[in-house]
N, C-alpha and C. Protein backbone atom coordinates (compact mmCIF):
# COMPACT_ATOMS: atom_id res chain seq x y z
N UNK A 1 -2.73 5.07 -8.50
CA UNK A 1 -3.37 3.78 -8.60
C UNK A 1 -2.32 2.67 -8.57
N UNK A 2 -1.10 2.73 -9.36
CA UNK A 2 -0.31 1.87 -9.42
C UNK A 2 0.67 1.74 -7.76
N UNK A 3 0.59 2.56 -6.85
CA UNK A 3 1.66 2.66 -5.67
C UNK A 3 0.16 1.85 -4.79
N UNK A 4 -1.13 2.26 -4.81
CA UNK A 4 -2.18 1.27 -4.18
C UNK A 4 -2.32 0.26 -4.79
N UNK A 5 -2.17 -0.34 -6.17
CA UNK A 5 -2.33 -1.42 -5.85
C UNK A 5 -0.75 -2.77 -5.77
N UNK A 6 0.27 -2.02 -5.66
CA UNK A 6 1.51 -2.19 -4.83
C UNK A 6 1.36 -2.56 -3.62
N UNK A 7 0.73 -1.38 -2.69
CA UNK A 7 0.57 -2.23 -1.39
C UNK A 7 -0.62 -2.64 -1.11
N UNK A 8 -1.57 -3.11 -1.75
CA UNK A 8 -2.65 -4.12 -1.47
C UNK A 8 -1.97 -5.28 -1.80
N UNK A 9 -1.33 -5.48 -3.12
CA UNK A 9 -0.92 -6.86 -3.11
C UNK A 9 0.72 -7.49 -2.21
N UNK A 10 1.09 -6.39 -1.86
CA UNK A 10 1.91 -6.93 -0.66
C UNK A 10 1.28 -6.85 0.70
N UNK A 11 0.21 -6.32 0.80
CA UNK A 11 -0.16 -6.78 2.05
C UNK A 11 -1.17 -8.31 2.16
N UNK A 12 -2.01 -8.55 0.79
CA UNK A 12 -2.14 -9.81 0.57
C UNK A 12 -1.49 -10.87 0.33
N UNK A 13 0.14 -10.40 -0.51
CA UNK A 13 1.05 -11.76 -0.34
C UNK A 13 1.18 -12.27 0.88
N UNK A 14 1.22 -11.34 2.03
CA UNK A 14 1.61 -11.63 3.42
C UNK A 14 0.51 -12.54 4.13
N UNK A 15 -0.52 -11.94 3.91
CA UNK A 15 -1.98 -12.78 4.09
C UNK A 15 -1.29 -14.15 4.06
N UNK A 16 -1.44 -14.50 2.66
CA UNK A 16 -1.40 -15.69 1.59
C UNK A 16 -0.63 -16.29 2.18
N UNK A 17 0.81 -15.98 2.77
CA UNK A 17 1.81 -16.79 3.57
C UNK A 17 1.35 -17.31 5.33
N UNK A 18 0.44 -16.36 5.83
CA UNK A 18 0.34 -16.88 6.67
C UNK A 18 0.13 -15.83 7.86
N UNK A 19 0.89 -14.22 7.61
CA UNK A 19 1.49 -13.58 8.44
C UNK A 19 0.17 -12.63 8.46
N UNK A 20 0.29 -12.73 10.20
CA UNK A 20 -0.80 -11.64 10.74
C UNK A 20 -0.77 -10.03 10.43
N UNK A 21 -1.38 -9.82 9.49
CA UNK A 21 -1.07 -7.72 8.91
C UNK A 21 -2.44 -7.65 9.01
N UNK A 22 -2.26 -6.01 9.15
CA UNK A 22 -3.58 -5.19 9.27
C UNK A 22 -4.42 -5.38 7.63
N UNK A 23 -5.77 -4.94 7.46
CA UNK A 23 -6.15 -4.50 6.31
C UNK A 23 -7.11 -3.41 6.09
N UNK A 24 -6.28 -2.36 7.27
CA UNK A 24 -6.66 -1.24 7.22
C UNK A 24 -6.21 -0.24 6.18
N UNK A 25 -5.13 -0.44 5.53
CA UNK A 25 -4.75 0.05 4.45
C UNK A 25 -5.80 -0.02 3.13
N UNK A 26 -5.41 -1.23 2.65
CA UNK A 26 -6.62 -1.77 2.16
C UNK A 26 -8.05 -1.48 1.82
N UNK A 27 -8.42 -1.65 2.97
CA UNK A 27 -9.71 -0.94 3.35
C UNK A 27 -10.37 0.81 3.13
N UNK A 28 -9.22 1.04 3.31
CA UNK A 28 -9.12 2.94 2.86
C UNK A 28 -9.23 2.56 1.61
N UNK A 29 -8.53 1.99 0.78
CA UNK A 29 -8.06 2.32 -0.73
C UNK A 29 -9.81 2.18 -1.19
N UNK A 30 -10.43 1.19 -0.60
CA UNK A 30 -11.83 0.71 -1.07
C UNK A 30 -12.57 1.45 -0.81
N UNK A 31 -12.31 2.14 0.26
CA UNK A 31 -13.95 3.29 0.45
C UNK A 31 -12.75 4.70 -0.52
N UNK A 32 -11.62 4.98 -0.18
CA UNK A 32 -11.64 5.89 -1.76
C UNK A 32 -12.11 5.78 -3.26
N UNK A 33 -11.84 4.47 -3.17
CA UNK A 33 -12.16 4.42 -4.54
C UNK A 33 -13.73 4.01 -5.43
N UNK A 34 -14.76 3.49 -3.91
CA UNK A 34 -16.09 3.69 -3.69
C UNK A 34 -16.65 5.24 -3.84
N UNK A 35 -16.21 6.01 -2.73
CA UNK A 35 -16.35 7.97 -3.03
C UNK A 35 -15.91 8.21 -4.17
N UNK A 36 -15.15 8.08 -4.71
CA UNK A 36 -14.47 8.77 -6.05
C UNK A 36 -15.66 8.23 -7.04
N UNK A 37 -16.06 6.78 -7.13
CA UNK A 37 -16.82 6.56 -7.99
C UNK A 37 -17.97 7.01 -7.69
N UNK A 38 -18.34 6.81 -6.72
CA UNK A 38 -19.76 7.35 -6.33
C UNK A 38 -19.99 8.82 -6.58
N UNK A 39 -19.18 9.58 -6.59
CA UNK A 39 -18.94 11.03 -6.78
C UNK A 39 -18.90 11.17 -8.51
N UNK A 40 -18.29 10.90 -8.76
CA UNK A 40 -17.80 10.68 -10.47
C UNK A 40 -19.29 10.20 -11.20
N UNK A 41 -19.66 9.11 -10.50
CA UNK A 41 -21.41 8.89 -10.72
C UNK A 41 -22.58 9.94 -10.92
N UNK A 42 -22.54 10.47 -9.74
CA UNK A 42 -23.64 11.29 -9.61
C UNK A 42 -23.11 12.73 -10.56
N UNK A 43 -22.10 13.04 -10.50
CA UNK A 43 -21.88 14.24 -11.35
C UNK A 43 -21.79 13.98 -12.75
N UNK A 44 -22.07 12.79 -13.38
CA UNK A 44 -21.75 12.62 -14.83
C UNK A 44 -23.06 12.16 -15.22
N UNK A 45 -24.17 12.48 -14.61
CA UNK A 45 -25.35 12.23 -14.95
C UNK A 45 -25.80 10.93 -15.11
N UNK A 46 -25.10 10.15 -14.51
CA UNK A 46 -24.86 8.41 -14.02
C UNK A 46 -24.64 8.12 -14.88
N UNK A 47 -23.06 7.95 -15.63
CA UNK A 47 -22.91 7.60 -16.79
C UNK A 47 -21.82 5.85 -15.88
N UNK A 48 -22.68 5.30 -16.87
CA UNK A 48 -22.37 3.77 -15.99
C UNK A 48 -20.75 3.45 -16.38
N UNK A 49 -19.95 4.21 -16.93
CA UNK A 49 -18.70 4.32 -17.42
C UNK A 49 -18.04 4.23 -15.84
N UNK A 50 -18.35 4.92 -14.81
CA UNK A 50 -17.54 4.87 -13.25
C UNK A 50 -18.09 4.05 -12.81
N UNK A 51 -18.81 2.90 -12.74
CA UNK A 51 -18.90 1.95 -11.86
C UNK A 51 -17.23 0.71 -12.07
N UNK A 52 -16.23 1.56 -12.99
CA UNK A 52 -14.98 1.32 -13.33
C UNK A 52 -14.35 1.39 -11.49
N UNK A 53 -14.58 2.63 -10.98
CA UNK A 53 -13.93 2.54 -10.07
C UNK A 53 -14.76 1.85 -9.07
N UNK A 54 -16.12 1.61 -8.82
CA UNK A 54 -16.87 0.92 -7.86
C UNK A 54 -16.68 0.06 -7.75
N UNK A 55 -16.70 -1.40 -8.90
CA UNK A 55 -16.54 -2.29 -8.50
C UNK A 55 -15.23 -2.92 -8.25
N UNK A 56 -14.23 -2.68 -8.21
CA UNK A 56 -12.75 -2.87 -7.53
C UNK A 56 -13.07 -2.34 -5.92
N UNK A 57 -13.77 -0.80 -6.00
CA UNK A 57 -13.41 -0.78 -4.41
C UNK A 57 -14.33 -1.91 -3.64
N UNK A 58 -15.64 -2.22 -4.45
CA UNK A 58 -16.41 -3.08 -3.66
C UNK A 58 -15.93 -4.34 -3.57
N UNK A 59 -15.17 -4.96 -4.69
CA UNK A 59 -14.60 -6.38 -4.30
C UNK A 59 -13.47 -5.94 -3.37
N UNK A 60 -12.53 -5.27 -3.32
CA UNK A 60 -11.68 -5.05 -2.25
C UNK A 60 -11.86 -4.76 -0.84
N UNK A 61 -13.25 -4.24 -0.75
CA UNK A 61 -13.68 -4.35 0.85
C UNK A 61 -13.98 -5.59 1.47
N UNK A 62 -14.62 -6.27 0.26
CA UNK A 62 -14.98 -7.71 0.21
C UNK A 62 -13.83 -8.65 0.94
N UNK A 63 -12.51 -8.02 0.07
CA UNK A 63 -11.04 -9.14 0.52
C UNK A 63 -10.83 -8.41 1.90
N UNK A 64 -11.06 -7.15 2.25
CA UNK A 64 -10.33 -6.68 3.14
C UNK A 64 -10.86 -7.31 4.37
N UNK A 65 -12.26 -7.68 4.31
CA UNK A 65 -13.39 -7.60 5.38
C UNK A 65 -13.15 -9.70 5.45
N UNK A 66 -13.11 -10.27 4.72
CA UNK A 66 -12.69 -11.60 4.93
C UNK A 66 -11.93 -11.91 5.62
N UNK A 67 -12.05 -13.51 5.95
CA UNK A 67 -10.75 -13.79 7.24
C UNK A 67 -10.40 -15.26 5.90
């Protein structure tokens, strides 16, 4: 978790300056961490404790998918 969110926020400093980068990286980290929760969900008898990992991946698709 800590090496992803390393390079999300260097690939958003770059954003922030100006410089054209992919946010395909990014974008992975958000649908992993969407499956993991979504998975973690359904097997814990929907214990609303993993929507921990949902809503980070869902705001991060959010940043990834923005211009």
């Amino acid at each position: 978790m800590l090496v992803f969110g390393v390079i999300i926020t260097a690939v958003f400093l770059k954003r922030l300056r100006g410089e054209p980068v992919p946010t395909t990286g990014p974008a992975l980290v958000s649908v992993a961490y969407i499956a993991l929760g979504a998975w973690a969900l359904m097997h814990s008898n929907y214990d609303p404790f993993f929507f921990i990992d949902i809503i980070p991946g869902v705001l991060l698709a959010l940043a990834s998918t923005g211009r």
